[in-house]
Protein backbone atom coordinates (compact mmCIF):
# COMPACT_ATOMS: atom_id res chain seq x y z
CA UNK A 1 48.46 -5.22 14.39
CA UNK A 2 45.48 -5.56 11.81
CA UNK A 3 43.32 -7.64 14.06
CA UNK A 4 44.39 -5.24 17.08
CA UNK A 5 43.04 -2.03 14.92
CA UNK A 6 39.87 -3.97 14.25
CA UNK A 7 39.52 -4.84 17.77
CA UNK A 8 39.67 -1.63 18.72
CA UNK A 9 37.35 -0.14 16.53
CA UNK A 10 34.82 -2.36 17.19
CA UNK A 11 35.12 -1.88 21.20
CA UNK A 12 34.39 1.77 20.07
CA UNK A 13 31.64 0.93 18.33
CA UNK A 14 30.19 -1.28 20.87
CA UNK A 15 30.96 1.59 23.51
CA UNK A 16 29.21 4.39 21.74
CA UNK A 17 26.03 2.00 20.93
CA UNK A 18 25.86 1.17 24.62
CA UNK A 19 26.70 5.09 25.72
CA UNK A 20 23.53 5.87 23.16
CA UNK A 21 21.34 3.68 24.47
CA UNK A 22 22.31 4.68 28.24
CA UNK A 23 21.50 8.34 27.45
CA UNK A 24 18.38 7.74 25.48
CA UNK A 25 16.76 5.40 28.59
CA UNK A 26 18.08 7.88 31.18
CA UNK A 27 16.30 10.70 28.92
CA UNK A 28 13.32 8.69 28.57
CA UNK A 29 13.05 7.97 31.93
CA UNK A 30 10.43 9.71 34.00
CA UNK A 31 8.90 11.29 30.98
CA UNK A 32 5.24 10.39 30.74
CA UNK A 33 4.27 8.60 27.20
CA UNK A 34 3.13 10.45 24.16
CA UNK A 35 -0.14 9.63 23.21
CA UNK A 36 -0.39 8.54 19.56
CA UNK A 37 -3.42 7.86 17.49
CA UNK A 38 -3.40 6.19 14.53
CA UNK A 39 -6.22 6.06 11.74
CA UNK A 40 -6.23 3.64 9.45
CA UNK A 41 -3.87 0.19 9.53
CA UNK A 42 -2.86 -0.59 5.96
CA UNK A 43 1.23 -0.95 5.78
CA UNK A 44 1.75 2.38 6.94
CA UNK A 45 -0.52 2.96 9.77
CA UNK A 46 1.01 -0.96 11.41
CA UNK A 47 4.29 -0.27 10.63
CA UNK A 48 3.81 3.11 13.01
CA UNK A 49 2.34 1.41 15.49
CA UNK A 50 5.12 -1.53 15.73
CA UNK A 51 7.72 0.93 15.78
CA UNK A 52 6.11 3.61 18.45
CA UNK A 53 4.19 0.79 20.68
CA UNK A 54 7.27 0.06 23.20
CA UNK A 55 7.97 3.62 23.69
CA UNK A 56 4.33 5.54 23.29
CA UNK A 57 0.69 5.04 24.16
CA UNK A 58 -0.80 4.03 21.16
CA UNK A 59 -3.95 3.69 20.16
CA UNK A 60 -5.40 2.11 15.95
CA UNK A 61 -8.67 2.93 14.86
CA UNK A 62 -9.68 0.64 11.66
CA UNK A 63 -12.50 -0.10 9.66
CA UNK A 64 -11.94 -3.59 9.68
CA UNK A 65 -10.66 -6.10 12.64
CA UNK A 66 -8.30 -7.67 10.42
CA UNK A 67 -5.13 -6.81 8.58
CA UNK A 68 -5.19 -7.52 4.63
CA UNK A 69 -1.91 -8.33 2.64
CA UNK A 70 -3.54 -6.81 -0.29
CA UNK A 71 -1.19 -7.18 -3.10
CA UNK A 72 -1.44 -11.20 -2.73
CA UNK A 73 -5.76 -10.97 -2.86
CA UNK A 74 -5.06 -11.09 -6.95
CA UNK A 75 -3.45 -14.65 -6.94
CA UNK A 76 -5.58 -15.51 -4.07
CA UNK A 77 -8.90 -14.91 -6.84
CA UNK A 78 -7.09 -17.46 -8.57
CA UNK A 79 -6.35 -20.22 -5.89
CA UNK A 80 -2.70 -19.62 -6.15
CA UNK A 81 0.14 -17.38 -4.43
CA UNK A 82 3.81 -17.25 -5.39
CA UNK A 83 5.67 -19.71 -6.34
CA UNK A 84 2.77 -22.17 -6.04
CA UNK A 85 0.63 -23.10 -8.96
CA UNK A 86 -3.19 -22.28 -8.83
CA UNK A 87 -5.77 -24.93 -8.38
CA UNK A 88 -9.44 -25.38 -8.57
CA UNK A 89 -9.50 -26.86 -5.23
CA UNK A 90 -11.73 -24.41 -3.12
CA UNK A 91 -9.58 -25.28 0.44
CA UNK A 92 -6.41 -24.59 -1.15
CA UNK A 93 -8.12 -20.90 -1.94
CA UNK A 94 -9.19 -20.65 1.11
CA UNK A 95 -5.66 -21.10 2.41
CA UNK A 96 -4.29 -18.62 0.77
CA UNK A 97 -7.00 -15.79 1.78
CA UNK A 98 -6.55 -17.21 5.15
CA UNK A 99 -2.78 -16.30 4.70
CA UNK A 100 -3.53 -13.05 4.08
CA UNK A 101 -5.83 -11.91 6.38
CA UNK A 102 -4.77 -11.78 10.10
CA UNK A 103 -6.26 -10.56 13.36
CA UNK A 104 -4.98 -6.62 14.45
CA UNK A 105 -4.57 -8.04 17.80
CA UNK A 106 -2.41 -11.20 17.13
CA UNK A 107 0.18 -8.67 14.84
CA UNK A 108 -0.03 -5.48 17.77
CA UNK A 109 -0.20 -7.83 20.86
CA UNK A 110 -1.13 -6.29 24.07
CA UNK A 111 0.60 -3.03 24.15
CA UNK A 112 -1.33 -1.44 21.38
CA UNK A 113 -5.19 -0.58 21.70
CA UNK A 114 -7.58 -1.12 18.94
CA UNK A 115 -10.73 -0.24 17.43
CA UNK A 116 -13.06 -0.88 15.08
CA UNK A 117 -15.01 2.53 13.82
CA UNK A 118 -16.30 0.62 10.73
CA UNK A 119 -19.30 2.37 9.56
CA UNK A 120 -19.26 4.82 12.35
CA UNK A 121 -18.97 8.60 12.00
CA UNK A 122 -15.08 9.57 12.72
CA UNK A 123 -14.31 13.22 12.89
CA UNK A 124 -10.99 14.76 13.32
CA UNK A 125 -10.58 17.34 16.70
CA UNK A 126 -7.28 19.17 17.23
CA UNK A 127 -6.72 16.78 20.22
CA UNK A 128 -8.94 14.22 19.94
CA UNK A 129 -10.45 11.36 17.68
CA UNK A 130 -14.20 11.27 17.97
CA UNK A 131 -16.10 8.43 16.91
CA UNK A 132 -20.20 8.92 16.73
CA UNK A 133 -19.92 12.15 18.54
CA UNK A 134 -19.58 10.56 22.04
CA UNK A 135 -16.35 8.25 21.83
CA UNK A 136 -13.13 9.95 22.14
CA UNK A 137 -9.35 8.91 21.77
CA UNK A 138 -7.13 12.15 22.64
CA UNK A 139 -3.91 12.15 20.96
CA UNK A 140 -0.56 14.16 21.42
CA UNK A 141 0.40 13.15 17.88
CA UNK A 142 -1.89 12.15 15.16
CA UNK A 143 -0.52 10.06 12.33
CA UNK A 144 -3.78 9.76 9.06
CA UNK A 145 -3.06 6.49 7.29
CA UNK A 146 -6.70 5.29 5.80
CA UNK A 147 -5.35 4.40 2.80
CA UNK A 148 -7.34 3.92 -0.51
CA UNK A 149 -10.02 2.53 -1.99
CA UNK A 150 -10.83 -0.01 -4.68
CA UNK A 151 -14.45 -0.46 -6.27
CA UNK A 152 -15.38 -4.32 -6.17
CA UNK A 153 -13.29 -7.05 -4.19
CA UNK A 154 -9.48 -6.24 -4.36
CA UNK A 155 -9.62 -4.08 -1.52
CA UNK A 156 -12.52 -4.17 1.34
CA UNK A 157 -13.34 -2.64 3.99
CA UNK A 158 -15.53 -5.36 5.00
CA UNK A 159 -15.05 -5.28 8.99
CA UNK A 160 -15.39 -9.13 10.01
CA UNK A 161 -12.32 -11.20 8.89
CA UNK A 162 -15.11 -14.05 7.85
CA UNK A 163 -17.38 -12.06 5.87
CA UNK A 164 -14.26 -11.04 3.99
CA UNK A 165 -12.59 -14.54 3.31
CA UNK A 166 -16.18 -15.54 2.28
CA UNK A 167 -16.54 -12.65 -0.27
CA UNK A 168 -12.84 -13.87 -1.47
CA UNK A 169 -14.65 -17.42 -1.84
CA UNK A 170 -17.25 -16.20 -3.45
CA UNK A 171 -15.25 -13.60 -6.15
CA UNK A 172 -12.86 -17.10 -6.68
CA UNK A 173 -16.05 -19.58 -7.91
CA UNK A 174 -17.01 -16.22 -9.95
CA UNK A 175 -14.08 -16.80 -12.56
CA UNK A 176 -13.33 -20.00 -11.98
CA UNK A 177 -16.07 -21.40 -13.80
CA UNK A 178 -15.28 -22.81 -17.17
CA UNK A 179 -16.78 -21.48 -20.32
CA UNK A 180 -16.52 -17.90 -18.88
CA UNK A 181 -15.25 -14.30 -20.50
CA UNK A 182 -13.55 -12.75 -17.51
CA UNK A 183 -13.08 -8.94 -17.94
CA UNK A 184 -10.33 -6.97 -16.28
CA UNK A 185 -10.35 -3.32 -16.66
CA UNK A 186 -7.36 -1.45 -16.09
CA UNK A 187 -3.42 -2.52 -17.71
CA UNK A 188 -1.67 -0.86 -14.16
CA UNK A 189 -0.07 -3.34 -12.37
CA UNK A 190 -3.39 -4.74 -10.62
CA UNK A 191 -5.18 -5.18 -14.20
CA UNK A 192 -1.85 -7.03 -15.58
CA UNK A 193 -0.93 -8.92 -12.50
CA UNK A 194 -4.48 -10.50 -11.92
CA UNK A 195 -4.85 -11.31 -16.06
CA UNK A 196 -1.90 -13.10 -15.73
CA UNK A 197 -2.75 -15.01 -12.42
CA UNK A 198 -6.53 -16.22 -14.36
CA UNK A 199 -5.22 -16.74 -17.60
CA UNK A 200 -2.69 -19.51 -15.30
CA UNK A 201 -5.52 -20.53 -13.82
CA UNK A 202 -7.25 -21.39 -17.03
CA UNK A 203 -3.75 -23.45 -18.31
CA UNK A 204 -3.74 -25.88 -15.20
CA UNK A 205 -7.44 -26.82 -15.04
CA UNK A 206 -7.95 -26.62 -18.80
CA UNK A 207 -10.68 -24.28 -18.67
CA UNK A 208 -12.18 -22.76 -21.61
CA UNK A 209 -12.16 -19.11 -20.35
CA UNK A 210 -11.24 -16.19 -21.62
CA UNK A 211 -9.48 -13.70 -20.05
CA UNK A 212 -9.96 -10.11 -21.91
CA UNK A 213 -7.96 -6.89 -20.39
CA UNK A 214 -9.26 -3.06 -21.07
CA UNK A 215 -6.75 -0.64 -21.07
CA UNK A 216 -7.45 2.90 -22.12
CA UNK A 217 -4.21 3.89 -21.92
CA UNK A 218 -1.61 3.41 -25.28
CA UNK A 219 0.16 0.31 -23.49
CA UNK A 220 -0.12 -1.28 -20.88
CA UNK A 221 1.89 -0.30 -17.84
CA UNK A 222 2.14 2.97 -19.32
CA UNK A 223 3.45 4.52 -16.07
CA UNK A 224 6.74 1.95 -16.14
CA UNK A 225 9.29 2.27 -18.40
CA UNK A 226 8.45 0.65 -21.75
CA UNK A 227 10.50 -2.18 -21.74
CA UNK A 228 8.72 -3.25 -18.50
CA UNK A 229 5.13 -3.52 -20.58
CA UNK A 230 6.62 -4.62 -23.67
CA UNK A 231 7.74 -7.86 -21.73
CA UNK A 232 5.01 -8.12 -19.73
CA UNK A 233 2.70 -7.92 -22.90
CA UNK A 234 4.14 -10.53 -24.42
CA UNK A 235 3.85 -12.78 -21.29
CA UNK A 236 0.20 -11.88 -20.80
CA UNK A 237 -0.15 -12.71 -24.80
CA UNK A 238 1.72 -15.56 -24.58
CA UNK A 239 -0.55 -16.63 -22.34
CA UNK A 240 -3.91 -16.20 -23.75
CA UNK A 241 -4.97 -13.04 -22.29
CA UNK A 242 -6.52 -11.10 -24.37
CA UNK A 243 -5.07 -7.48 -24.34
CA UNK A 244 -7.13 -4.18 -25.91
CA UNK A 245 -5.20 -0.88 -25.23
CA UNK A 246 -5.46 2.89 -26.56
CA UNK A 247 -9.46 2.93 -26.35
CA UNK A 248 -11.60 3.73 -24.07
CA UNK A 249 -14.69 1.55 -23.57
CA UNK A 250 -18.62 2.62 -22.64
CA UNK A 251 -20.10 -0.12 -20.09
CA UNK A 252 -24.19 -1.21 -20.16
CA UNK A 253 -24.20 -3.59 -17.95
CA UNK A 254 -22.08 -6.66 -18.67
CA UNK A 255 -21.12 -5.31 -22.43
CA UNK A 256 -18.20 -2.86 -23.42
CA UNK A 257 -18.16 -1.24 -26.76
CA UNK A 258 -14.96 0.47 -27.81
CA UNK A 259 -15.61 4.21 -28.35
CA UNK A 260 -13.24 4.19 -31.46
CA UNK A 261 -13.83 1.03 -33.54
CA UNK A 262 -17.24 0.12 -31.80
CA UNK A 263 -15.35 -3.30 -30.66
CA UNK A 264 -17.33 -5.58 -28.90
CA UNK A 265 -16.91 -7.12 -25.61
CA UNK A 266 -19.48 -9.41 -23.87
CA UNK A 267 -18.20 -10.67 -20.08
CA UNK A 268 -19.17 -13.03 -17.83
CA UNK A 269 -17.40 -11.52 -15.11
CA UNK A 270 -15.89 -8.02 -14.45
CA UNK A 271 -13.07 -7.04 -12.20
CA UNK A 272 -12.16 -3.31 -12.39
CA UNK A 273 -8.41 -2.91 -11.29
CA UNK A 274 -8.72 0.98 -11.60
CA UNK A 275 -10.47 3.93 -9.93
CA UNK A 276 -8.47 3.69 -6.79
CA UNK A 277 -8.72 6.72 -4.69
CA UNK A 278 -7.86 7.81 -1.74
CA UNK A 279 -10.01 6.93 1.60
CA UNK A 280 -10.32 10.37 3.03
CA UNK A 281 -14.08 11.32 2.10
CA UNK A 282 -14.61 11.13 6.20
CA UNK A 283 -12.24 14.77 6.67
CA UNK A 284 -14.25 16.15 4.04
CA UNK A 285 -18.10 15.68 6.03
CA UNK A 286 -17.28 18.00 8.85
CA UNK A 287 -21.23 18.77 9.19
CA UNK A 288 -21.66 21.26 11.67
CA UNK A 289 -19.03 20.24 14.20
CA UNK A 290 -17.22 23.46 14.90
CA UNK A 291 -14.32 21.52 16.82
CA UNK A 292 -13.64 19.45 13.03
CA UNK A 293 -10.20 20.33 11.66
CA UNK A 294 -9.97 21.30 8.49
CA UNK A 295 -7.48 18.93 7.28
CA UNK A 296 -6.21 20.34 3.52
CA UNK A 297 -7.14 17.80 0.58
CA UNK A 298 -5.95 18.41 -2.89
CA UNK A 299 -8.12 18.30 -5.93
CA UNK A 300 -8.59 14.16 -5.93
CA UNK A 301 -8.51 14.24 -2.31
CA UNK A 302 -4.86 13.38 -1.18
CA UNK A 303 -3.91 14.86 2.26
CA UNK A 304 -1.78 17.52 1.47
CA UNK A 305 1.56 17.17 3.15
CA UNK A 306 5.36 18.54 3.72
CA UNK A 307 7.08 16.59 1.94
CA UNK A 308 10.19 17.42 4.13
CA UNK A 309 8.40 15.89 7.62
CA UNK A 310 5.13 14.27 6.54
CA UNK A 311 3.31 16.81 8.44
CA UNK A 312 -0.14 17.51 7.40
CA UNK A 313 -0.02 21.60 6.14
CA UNK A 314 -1.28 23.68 9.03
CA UNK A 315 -0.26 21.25 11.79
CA UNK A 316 2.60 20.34 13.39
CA UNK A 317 1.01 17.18 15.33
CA UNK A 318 -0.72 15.30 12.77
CA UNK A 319 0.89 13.03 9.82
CA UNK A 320 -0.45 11.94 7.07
CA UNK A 321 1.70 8.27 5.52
CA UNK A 322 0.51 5.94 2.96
CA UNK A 323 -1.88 6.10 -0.21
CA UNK A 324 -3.85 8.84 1.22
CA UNK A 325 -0.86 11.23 1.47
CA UNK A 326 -0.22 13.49 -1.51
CA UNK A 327 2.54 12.49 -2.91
CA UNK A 328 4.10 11.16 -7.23
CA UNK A 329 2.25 8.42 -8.42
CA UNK A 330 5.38 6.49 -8.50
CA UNK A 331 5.28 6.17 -4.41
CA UNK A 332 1.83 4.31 -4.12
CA UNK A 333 3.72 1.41 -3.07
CA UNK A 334 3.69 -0.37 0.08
CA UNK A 335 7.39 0.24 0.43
CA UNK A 336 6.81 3.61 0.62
CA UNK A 337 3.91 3.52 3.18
CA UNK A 338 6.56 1.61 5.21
CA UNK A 339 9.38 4.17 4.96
CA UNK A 340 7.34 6.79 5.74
CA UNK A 341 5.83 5.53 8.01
CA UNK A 342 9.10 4.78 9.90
CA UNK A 343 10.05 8.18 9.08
CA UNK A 344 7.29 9.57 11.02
CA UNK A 345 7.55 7.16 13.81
CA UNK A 346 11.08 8.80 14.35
CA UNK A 347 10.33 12.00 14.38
CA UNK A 348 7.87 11.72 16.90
CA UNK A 349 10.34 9.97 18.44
CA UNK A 350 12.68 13.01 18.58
CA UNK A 351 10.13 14.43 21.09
CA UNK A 352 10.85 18.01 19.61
CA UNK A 353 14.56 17.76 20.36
CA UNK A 354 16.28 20.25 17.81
CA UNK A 355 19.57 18.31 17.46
CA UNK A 356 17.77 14.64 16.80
CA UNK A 357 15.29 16.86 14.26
CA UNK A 358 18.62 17.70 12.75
CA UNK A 359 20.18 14.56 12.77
CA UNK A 360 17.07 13.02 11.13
CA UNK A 361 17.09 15.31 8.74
CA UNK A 362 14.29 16.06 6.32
CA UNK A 363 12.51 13.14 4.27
CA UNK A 364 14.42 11.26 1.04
CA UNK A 365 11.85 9.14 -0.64
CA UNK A 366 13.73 5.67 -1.35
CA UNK A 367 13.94 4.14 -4.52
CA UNK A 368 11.19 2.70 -6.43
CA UNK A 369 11.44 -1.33 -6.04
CA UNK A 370 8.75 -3.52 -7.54
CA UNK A 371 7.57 -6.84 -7.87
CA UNK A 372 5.63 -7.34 -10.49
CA UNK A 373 3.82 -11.27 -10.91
CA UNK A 374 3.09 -12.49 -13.93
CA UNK A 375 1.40 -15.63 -12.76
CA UNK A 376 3.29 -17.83 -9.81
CA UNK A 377 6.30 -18.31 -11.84
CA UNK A 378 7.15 -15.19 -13.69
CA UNK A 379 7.43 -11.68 -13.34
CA UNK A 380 9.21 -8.55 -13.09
CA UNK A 381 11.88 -7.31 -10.47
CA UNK A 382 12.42 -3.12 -10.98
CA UNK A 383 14.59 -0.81 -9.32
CA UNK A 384 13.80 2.67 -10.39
CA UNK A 385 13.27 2.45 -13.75
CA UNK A 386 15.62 -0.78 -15.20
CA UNK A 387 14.67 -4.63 -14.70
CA UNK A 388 16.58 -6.53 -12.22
CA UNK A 389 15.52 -9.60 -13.03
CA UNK A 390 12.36 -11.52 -15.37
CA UNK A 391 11.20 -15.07 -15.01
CA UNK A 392 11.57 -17.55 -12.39
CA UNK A 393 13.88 -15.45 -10.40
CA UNK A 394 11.65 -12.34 -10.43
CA UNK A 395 9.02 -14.71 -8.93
CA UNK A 396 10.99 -15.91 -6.21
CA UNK A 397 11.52 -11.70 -5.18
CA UNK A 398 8.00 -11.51 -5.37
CA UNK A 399 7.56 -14.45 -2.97
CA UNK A 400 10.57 -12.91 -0.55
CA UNK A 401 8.62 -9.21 -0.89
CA UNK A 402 5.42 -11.26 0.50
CA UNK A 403 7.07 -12.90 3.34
CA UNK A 404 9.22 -9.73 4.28
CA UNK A 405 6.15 -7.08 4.28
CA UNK A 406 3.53 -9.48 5.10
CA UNK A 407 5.17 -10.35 8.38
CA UNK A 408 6.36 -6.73 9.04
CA UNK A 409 10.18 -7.44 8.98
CA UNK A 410 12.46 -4.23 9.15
CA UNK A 411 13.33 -2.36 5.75
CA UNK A 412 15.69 0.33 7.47
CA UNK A 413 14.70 3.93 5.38
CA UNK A 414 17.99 5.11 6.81
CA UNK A 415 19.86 2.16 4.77
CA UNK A 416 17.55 2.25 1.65
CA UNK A 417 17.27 6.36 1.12
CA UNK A 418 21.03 6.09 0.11
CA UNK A 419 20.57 3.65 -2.39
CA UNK A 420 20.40 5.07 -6.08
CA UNK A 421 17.38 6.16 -8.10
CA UNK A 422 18.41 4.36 -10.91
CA UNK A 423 15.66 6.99 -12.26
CA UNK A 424 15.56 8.90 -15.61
CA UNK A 425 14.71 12.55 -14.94
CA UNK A 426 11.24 13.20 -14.53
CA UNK A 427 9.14 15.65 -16.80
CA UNK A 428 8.93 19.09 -15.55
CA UNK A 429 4.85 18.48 -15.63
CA UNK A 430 4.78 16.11 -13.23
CA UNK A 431 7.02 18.23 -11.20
CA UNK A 432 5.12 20.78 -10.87
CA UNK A 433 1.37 18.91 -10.41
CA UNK A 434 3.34 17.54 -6.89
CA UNK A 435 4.51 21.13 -5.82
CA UNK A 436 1.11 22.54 -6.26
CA UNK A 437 -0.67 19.78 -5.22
CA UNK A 438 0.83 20.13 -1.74
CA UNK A 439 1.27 24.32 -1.87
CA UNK A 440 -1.93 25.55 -1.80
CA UNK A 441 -3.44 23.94 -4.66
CA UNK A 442 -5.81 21.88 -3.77
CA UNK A 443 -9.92 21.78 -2.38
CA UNK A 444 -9.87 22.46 1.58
């Protein structure tokens, strides 16, 4: 009787699916594809196009040819990746930047058109893309996903694939040399994450570097819960690095003297790891094209969104996903560009059909899951704000997250916006910057 229930259920099941699917291709059928535009192909703007390119004519416009796994560059500077010790063997760093970087059109295949508008002048029309005033890609939905922007080598927007693997090459024999003070300034998760990933580089060739991290703030990590940098400070100290936190240091040139207790710090090399903003100074030089719209920034230049659809405010056509939308500090994840991202892909999806809109329902940010590497064999797991896991097993998530985002394999929003928070309430402060920031608050 069991096994007869089940049986049944599971025709039903397999009936509605297929009665879904019937409707949706007889509904589709006939109708002539939207016309999508993309801008910008970090982890949000792909994971739009991969979802809308069977059902849409889409279009990318990047400043590079290639697509950058950016979170793995910081063991790449090192010769290493997770799970796999670093050498000083220059092909086996070249390997791993080769891993990372791949071709637009060997990810989008055939069904997706791409461009390059590197260096070119890219202004925003209400139904149109224009690229040096001549070149135009008309859109019936917009989606804004260009991302952010590093100072030095972490993140490029160098166009050619091989210029960029040989400015990797190059940043690699920068700290690799022996006898060196590396300086890394910023304790966020890019300043710890690459300290940790030289200072294991220094262990396996027995190189007399240092490894020195600046961190203004009072600890590192300071936007995790504290028992996330306690433990990673005592890994990075563990390991050599040395760590300087609560002080803010003046640079000329290659020397940093602590503002406080005049401490003195003399580097061979510098990485900055903060400063990242977001890559949106092209909406702000409308010049004297009339036909420009005026697409609302806030005050450090976020696109200013609903946070309910991910519709830019003022239009109903144009998205903004990714680290360029406005949006809490705690969502400048890669995760998150792929959720929304999704999210967006589905509602243009809904083709303005009131009872999908409904069904879809307004936005739920996920929550917050991170993989934080201390090195190729240790790290951090988080989900919201309490550790999943340290060590050896945190650094086998880290290599899953790689493989799972790297190769653009589903992470369903509609499963993982019903998983819990796991979050601690957050002050009213930061509330209320995210409300205004996306109300009215910020520069036009």
């Amino acid at each position: 009787m069991a096994m007869s229930a089940v049986s049944v259920a599971a025709a039903l099941v397999a009936t509605t699916a297929a009665a879904r699917f019937v409707a949706e291709t007889i509904e589709s059928f006939g109708m002539e594809k939207k016309r999508v535009v993309i801008l910008g192909a970090g982890f949000a703007g792909m994971q739009a196009a991969i979802d809308l390119r069977s059902k849409c004519d889409v279009t990318v416009l990047d400043a590079k040819e290639y697509f950058e796994f950016v979170p793995g560059v910081l063991a790449a500077m090192a010769g290493s990746a997770p799970l796999r010790a670093p050498t000083a063997n220059e092909r086996d760093g070249e390997r791993a930047s080769e891993a990372l970087t791949v071709p637009y059109d060997a990810v989008l295949g055939d069904k997706v058109k791409f461009a390059c508008v590197g260096g070119r002048d890219v202004r925003v029309h209400e139904d149109a893309v224009v690229v040096d005033g001549t070149e135009r890609f008309e859109y019936d939905e917009l989606v804004l996903a260009p991302g952010s922007s590093y100072a030095g080598t972490i993140k490029s927007t160098t166009p050619k694939r091989k210029d960029r693997l040989k400015e990797l090459a190059e940043a690699r024999r920068s700290v690799m040399e022996g006898g060196k003070t590396v300086v890394v300034v910023g304790g966020g998760v890019v300043g710890v994450e690459l300290a940790a990933e030289l200072a294991e580089l220094n262990a396996r060739v027995k190189s007399k570097s240092e490894v020195v991290l600046l961190h203004s703030g009072p600890r590192l990590l300071d936007a995790l819960p504290e028992s996330v940098g306690a433990y990673a400070s005592k890994a990075l100290v563990t390991a050599g690095v040395k760590c300087c936190v609560n002080q803010t240091y003046d640079r000329e040139g290659d020397v940093f003297v602590g503002r406080l207790n005049k401490n003195v710090v003399r580097a061979d090399a510098v990485i900055v790891c903060a400063g990242t903003k977001a890559a949106t100074d092209f909406l702000r030089q409308r010049g004297e094209d009339d036909e420009a719209i005026n697409v609302p920034l806030d005050m450090i230049g976020r696109i200013r969104v609903d946070e309910g659809t991910r519709q830019v405010i003022g239009y109903e056509n144009v998205y903004a996903v990714g680290d360029a939308a406005c949006k809490h500090p705690d969502e400048m994840l890669a995760s998150f560009a792929h959720w929304e991202a999704e999210y967006v892909s589905k509602r243009i999806l809904c083709r303005g059909n009131e009872k999908k809109l409904r069904s879809l329902g307004p936005y739920q940010p996920p929550p917050r899951f991170m993989a934080i590497s201390l090195g190729p064999f240790d790290g951090l797991a988080v989900w919201g704000d309490r550790i999943l896991a340290t060590g050896f097993l945190a650094a086998c998530f880290k290599a899953l997250v790689q493989l799972w985002f790297s190769n653009f394999m589903p992470a369903p929003y509609a499963l993982f916006r019903r998983f819990p928070q796991l979050r601690r309430p957050a002050p009213m402060s930061a509330l209320s910057n995210r409300t205004l920031a996306n109300s009215g608050g910020g520069a036009r």
